[in-house]
Each structure stands twice: as structure tokens, then as C-alpha cells.
C-alpha atoms as a PDB file:
ATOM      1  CA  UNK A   1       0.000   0.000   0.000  1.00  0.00           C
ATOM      2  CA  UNK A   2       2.633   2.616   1.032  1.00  0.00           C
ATOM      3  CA  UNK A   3       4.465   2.063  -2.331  1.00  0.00           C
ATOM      4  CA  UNK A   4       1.605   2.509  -4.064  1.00  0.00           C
ATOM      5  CA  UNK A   5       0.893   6.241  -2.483  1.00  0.00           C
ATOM      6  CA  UNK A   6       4.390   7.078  -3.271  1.00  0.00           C
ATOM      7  CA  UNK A   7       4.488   6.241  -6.881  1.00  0.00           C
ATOM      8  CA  UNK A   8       1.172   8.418  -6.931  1.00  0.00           C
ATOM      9  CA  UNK A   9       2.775  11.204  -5.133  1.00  0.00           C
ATOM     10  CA  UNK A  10       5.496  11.292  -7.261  1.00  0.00           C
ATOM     11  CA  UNK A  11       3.275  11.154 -10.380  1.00  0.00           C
ATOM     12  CA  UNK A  12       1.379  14.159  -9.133  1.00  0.00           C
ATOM     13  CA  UNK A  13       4.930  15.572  -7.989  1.00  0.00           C
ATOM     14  CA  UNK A  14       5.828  15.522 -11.303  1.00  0.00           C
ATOM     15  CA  UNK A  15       2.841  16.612 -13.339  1.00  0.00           C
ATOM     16  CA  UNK A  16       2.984  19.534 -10.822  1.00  0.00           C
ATOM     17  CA  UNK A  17       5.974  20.240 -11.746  1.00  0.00           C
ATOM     18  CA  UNK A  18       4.882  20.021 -15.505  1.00  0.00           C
ATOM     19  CA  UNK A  19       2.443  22.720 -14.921  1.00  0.00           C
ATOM     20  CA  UNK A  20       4.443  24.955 -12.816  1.00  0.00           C
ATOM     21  CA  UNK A  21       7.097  24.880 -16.150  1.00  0.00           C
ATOM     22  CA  UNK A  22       3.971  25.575 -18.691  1.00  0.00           C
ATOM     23  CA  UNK A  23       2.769  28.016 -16.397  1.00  0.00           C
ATOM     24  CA  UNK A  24       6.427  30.137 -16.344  1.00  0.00           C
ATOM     25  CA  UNK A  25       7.074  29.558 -19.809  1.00  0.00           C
ATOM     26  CA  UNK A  26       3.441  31.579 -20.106  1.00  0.00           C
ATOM     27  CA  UNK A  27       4.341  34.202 -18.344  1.00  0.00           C
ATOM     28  CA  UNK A  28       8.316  34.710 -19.780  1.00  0.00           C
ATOM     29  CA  UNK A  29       6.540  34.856 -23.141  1.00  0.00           C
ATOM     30  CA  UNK A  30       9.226  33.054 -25.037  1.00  0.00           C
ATOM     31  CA  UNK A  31      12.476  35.220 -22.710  1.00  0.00           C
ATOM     32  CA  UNK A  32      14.654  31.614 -22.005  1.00  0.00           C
ATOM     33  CA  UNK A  33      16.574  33.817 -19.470  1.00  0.00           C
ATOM     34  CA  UNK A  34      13.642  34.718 -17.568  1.00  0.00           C
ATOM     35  CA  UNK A  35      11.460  31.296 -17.971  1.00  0.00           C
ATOM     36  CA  UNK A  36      15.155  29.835 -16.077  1.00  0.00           C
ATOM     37  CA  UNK A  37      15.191  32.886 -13.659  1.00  0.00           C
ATOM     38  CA  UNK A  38      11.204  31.959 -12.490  1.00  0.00           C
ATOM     39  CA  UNK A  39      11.726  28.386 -12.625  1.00  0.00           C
ATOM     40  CA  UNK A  40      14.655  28.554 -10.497  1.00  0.00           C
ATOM     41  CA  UNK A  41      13.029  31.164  -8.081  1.00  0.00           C
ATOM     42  CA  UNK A  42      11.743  30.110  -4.928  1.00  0.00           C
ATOM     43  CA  UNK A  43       7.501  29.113  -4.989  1.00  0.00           C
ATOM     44  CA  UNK A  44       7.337  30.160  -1.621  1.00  0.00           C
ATOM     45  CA  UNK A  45       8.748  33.364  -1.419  1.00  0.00           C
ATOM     46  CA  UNK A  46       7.137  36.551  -1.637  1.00  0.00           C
ATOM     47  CA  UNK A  47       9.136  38.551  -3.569  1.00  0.00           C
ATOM     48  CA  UNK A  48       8.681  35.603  -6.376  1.00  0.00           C
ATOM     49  CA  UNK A  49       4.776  35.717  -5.974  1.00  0.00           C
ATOM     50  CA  UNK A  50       4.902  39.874  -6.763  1.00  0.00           C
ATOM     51  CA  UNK A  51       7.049  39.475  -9.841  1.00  0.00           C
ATOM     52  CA  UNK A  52       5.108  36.621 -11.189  1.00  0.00           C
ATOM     53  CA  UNK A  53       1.749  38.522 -10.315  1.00  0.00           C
ATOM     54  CA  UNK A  54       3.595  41.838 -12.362  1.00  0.00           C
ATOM     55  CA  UNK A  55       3.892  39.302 -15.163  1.00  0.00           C
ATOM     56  CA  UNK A  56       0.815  38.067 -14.946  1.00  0.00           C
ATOM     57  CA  UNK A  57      -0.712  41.855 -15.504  1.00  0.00           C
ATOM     58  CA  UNK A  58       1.204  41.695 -19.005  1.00  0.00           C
ATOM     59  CA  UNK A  59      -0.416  38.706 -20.019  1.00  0.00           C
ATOM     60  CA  UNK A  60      -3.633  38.678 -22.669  1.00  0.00           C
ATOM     61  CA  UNK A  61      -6.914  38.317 -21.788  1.00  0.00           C
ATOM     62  CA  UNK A  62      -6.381  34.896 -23.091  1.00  0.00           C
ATOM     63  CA  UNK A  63      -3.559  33.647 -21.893  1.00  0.00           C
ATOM     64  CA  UNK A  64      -4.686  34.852 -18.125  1.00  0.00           C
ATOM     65  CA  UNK A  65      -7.530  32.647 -18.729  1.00  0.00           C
ATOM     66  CA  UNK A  66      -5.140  29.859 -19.920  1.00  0.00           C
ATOM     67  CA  UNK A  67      -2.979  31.050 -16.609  1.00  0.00           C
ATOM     68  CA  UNK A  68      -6.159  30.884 -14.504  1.00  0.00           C
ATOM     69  CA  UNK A  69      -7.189  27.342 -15.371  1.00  0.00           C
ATOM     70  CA  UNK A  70      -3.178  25.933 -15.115  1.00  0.00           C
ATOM     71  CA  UNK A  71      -2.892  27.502 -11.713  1.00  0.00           C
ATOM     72  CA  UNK A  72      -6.477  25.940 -10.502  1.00  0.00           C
ATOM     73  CA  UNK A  73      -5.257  22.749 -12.048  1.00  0.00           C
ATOM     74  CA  UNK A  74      -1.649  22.766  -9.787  1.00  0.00           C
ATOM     75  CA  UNK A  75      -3.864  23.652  -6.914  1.00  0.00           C
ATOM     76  CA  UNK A  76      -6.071  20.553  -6.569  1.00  0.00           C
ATOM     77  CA  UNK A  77      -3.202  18.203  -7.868  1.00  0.00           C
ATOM     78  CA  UNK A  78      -1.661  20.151  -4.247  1.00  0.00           C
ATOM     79  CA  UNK A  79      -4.112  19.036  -2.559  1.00  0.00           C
ATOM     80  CA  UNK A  80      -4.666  15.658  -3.714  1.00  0.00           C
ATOM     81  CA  UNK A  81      -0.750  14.816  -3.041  1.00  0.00           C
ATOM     82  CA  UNK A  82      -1.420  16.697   0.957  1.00  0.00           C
ATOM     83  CA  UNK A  83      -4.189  13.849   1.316  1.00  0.00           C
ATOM     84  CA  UNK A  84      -1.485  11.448  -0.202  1.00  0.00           C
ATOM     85  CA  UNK A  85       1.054  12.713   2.824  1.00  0.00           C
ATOM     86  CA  UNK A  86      -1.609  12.165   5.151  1.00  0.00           C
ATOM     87  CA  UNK A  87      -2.589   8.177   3.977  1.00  0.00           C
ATOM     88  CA  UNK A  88       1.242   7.517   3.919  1.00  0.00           C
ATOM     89  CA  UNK A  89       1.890   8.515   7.770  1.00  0.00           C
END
């Protein structure tokens, strides 16, 4: 059972990680140098949430909405692998 919920955690791990790529790669709008510098930035901090919010302002109306439904998706995959963490202790 417990290596079960770890190969799904790490699944989810890494199609979280998928998104979180598509998502900077969005917002860089084709800049390699900054797609690297967001990737590489820390998710928790909050000097990385304001910059990636001031990108987000730049964005279309379209690819906000494209934004808005990747961002959603990386949020229930979060919670789905925090359920995961719980089974597995």
C-alpha cells in the first residue's frame, strides 16, 4: 500500500511540476533567461509571488484565462498529493 501512495505522489509531484514549467514559460513569453530565472526562483517566497503577479498583468486576456485554469489545475493536484502525505503517515 505505502508504495503505491508514493508512486502516486510522485506522479502528481511531477505533473505539478509540468504545470508549474507551462505556467512560467506563459508568463516569460518566449524570454529563455527569464522562464530559467522563475523556474529557479523560490515558490514560496514573496518577492517571487509579486514578480510573477507583475507578469501576470502583461499577459492577454487569453492567456490569463489559460494562466487561470493551469494555476487551478496545480492547486487541486496540491491538494490531492497533501491527502497522499496524510494516507502515507
Amino acid at each position: 500500500m505505502h508504495r503505491n501512495i508514493s508512486r502516486a505522489y510522485d506522479a502528481l509531484w511531477a505533473e505539478h511540476e509540468r504545470i508549474r514549467r507551462i505556467h512560467m514559460r506563459i508568463l516569460s513569453q518566449g524570454d529563455p533567461k527569464l522562464e530559467r530565472r522563475l523556474l529557479r526562483a523560490n515558490p514560496n517566497s514573496s518577492k517571487h509571488h509579486d514578480e510573477v503577479l507583475l507578469y501576470e498583468e502583461r499577459l492577454s486576456r487569453r492567456q490569463r484565462r489559460r494562466v487561470l485554469k493551469l494555476v487551478s489545475y496545480g492547486l487541486e493536484i496540491e491538494r490531492v498529493m497533501e491527502i497522499l502525505l496524510k494516507l502515507r503517515f
